[in-house]
N, C-alpha and C. Protein backbone atom coordinates (compact mmCIF):
# COMPACT_ATOMS: atom_id res chain seq x y z
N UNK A 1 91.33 247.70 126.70
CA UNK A 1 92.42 246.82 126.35
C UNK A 1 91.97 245.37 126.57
N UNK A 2 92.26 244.92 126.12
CA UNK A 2 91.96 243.37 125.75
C UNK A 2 92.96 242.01 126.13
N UNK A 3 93.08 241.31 126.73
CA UNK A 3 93.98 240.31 127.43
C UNK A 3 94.08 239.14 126.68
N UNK A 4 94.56 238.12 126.94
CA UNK A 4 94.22 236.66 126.27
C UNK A 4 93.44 235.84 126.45
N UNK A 5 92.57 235.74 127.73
CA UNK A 5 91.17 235.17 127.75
C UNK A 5 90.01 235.77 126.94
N UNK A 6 90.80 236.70 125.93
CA UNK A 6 89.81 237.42 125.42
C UNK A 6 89.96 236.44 123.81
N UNK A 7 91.02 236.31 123.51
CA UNK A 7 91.62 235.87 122.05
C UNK A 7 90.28 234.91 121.54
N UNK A 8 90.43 234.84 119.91
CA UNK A 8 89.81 234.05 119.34
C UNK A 8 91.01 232.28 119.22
N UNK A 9 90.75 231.20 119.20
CA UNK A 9 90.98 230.25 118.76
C UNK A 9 90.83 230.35 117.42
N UNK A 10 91.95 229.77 116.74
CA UNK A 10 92.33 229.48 115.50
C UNK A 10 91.12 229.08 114.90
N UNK A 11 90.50 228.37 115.16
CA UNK A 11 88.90 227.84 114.62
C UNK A 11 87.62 228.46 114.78
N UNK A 12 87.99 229.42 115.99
CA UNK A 12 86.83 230.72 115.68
C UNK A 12 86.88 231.45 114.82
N UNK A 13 88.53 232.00 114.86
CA UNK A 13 88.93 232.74 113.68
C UNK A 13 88.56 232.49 112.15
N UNK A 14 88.52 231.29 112.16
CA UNK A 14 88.72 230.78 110.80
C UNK A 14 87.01 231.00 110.40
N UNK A 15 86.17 230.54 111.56
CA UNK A 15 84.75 230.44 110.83
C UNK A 15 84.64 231.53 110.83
N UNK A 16 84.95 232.86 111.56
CA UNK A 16 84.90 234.00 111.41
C UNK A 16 84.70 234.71 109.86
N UNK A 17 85.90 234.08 109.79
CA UNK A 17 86.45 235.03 108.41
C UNK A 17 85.71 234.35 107.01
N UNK A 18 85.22 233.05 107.35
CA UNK A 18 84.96 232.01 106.18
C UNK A 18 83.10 231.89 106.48
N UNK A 19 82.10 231.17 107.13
CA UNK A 19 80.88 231.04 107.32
C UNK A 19 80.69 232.38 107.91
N UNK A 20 81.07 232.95 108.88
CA UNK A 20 80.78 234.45 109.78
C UNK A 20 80.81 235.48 108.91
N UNK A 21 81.75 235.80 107.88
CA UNK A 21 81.81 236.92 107.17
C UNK A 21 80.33 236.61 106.13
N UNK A 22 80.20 235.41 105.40
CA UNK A 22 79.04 235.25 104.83
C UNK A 22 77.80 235.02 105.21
N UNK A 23 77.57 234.77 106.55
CA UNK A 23 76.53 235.34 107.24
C UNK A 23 75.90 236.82 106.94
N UNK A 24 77.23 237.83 108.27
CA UNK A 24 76.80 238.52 107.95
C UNK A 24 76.55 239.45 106.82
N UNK A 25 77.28 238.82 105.70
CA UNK A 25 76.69 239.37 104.34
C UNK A 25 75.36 238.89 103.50
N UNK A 26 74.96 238.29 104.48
CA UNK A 26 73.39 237.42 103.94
C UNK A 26 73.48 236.42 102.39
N UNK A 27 74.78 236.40 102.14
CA UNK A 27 75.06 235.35 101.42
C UNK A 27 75.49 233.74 102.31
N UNK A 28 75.28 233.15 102.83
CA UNK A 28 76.27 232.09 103.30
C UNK A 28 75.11 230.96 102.91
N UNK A 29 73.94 231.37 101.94
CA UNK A 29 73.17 230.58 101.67
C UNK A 29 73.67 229.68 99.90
N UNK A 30 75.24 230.87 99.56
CA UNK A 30 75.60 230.29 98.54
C UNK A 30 77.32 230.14 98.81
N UNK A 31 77.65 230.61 100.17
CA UNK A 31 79.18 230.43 100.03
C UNK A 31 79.45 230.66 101.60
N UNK A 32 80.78 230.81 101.96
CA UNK A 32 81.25 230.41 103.56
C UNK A 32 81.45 229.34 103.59
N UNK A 33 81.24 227.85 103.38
CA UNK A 33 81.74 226.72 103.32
C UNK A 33 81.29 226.10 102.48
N UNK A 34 82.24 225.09 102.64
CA UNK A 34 82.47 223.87 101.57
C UNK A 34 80.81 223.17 101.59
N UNK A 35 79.96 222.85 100.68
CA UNK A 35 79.00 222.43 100.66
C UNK A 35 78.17 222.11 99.36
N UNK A 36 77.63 221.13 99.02
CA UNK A 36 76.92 221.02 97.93
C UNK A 36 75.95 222.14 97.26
N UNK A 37 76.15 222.37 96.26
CA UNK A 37 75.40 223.45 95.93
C UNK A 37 75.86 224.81 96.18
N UNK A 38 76.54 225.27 97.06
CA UNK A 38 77.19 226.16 96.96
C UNK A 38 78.82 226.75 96.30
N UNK A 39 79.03 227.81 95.92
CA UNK A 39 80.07 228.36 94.96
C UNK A 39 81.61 227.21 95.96
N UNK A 40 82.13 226.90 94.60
CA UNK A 40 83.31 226.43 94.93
C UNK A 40 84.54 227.42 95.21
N UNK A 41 84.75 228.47 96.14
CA UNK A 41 85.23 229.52 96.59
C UNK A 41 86.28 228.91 97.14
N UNK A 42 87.64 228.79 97.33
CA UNK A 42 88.58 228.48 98.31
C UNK A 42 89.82 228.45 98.03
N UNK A 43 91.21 228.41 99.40
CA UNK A 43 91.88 228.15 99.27
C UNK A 43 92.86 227.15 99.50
N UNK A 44 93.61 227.13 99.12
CA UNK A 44 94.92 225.80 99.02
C UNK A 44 96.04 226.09 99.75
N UNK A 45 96.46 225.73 101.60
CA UNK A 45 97.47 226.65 101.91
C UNK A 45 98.47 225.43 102.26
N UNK A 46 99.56 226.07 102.40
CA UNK A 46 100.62 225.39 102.74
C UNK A 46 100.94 224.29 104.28
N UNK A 47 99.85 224.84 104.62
CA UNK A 47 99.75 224.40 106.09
C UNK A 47 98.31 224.15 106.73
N UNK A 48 98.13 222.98 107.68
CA UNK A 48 96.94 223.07 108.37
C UNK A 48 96.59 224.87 109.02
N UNK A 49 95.70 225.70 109.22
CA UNK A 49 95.90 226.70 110.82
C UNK A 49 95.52 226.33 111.87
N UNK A 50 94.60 224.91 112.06
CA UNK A 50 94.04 224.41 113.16
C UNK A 50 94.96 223.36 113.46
N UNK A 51 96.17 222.87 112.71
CA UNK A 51 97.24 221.79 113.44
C UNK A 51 98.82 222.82 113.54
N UNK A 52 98.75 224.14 113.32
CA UNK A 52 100.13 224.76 113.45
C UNK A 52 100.21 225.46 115.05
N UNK A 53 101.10 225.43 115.35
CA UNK A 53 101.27 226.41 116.84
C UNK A 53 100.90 227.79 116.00
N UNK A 54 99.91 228.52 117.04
CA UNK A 54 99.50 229.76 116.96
C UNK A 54 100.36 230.63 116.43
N UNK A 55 101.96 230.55 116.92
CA UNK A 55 102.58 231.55 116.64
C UNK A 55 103.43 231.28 115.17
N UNK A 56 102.76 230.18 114.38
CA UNK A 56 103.60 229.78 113.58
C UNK A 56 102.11 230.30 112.22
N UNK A 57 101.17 230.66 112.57
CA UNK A 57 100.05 230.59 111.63
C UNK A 57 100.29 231.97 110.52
N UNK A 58 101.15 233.05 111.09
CA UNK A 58 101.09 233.62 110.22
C UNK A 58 102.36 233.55 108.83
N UNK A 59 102.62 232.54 109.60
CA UNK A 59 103.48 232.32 108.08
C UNK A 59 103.40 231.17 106.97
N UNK A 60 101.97 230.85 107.43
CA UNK A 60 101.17 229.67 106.42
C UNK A 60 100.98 230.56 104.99
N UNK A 61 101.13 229.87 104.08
CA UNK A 61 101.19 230.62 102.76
C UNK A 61 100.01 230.18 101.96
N UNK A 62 99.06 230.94 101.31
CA UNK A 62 98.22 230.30 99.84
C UNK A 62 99.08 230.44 98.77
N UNK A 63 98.94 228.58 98.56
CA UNK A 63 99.45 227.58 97.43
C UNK A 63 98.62 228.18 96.38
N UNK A 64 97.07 227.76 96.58
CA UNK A 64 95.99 228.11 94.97
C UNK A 64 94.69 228.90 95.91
N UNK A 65 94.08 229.72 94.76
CA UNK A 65 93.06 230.03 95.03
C UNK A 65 92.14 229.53 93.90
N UNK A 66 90.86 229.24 94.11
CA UNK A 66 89.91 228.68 93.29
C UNK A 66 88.26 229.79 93.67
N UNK A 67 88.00 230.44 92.93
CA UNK A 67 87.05 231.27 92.63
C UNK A 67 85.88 230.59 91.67
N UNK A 68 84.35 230.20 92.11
CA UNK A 68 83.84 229.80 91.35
C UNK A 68 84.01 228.11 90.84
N UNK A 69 84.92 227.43 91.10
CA UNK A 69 85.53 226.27 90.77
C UNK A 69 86.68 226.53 89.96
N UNK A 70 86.93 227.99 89.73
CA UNK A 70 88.38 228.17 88.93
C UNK A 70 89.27 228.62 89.13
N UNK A 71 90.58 227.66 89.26
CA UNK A 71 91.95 228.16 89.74
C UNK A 71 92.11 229.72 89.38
N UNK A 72 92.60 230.20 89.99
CA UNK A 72 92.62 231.67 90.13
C UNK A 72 94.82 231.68 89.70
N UNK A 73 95.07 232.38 89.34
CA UNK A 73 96.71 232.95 89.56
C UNK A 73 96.75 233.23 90.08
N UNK A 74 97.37 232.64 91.23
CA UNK A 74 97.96 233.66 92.26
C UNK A 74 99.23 234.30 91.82
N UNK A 75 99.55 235.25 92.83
CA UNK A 75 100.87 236.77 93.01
C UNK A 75 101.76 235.54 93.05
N UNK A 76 102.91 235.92 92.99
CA UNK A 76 104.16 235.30 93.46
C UNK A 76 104.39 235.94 95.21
């Protein structure tokens, strides 16, 4: 079982899921962050997650997604 000195910070989390996941997929040499030369991959959310109270992050919404440099449709 796991406590709260255990938790990730909002900004671990985030590189986690964004540079960390493309690590370990041995891609992050073309995506995981924002960077010249690499795929314009991202999203557009309604909210900072690194300026919201923790308990308010899961109800930050994606505005746009952009795949490639191209707006994507999002769901309703």
């Amino acid at each position: 079982m796991s406590g709260p000195d255990e938790a990730l910070t909002a900004k671990e989390a985030l590189e986690a899921y964004t540079l960390g996941a493309a690590r370990a997929a041995g891609i992050d040499a073309v995506c995981g962050s924002l960077e010249a030369g690499k795929r314009a991959d991202l999203l557009v959310l309604s909210a900072d997650p690194l300026a919201v109270a923790a308990n308010e992050i899961a109800h930050v919404r994606v505005e746009e997604t952009w795949l490639k440099g191209v707006r994507q449709r999002n769901a309703p």
